[in-house]
Protein backbone atom coordinates (compact mmCIF):
# COMPACT_ATOMS: atom_id res chain seq x y z
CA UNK A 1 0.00 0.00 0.00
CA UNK A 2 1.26 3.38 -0.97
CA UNK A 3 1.88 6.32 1.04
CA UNK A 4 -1.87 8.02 -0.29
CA UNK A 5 -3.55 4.90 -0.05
CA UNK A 6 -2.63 4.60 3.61
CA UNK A 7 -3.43 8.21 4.16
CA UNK A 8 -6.87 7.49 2.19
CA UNK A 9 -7.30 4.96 4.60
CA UNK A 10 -6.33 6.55 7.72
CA UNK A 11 -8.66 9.94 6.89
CA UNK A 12 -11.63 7.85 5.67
CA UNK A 13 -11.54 6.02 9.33
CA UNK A 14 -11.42 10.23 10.97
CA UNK A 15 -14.35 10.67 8.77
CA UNK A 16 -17.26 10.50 11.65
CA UNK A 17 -17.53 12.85 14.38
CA UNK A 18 -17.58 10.28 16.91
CA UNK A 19 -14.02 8.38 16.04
CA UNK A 20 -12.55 11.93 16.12
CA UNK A 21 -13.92 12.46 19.87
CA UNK A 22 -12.23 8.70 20.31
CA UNK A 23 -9.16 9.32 18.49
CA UNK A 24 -8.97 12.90 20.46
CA UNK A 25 -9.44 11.60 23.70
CA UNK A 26 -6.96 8.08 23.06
CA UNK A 27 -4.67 10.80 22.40
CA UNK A 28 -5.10 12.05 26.48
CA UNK A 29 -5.48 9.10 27.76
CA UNK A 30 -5.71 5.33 27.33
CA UNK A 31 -8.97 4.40 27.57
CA UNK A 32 -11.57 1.16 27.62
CA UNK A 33 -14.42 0.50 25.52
CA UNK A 34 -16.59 0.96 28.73
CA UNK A 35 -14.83 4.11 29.29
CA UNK A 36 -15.14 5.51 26.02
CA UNK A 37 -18.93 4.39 25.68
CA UNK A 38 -19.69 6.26 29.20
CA UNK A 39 -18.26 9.80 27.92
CA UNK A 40 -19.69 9.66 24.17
CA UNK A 41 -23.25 7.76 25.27
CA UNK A 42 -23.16 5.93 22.89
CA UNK A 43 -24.00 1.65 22.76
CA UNK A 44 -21.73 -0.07 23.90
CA UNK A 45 -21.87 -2.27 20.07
CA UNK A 46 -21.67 1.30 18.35
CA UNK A 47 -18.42 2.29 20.33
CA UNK A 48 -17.22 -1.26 19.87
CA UNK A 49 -17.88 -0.53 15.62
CA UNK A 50 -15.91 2.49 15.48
CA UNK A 51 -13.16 1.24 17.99
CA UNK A 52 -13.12 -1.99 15.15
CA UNK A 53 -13.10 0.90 12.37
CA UNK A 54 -9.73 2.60 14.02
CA UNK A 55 -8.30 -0.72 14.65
CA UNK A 56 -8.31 -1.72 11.29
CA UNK A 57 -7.27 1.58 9.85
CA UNK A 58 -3.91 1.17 12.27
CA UNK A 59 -4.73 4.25 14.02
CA UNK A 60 -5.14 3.01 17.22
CA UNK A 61 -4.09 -0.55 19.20
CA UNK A 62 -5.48 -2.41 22.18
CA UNK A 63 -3.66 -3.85 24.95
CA UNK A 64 -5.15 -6.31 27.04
CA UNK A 65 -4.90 -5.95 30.95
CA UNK A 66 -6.74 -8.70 32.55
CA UNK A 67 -10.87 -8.63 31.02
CA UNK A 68 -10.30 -5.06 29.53
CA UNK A 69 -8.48 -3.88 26.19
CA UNK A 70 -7.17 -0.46 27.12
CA UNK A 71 -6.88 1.32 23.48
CA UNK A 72 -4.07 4.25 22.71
CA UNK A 73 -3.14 6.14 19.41
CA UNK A 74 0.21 3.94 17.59
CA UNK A 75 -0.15 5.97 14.32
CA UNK A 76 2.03 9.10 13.59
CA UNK A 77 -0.04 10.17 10.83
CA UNK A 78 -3.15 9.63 12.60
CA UNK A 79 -1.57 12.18 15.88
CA UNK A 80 -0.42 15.22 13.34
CA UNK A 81 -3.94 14.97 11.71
CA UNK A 82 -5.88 15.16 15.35
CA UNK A 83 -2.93 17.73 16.22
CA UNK A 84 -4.44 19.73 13.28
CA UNK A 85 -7.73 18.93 13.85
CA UNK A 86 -7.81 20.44 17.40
């Protein structure tokens, strides 16, 4: 995959206003699903989706910790286009 490809990719997974809030706030903090579901009110399956969405892009990474996946920004292109964002 080339260099606009993956950047196709990364800013068609930033397209909805609530993985920006997610992506913006895994930038803070580390957070859980259950977490990130509480602040945004959203179903826990919805969250879940656009957690999924992120993943997949290779914007963001889980890392298990007994039960819970606690998920963080891992991509540099994904931080300097949140930077801009906010």
């Amino acid at each position: 995959m080339n260099k606009y490809e993956k950047t196709s990719e990364i800013l068609k997974a930033l397209s909805h206003p609530a993985r920006l809030q997610i992506a913006a706030g895994l930038l803070k903090n580390e957070c859980n699903v259950s977490e990130i579901q509480e602040k945004l009110g959203l179903p826990q399956s919805t969250t879940s989706r656009h957690l999924r969405i992120l993943k997949d892009a290779g914007i963001i990474k889980g890392r298990r910790e007994g039960t819970v996946i606690c998920y963080k920004v891992i991509n540099e292109l994904g931080r300097k286009m949140m930077r801009l964002i906010e």
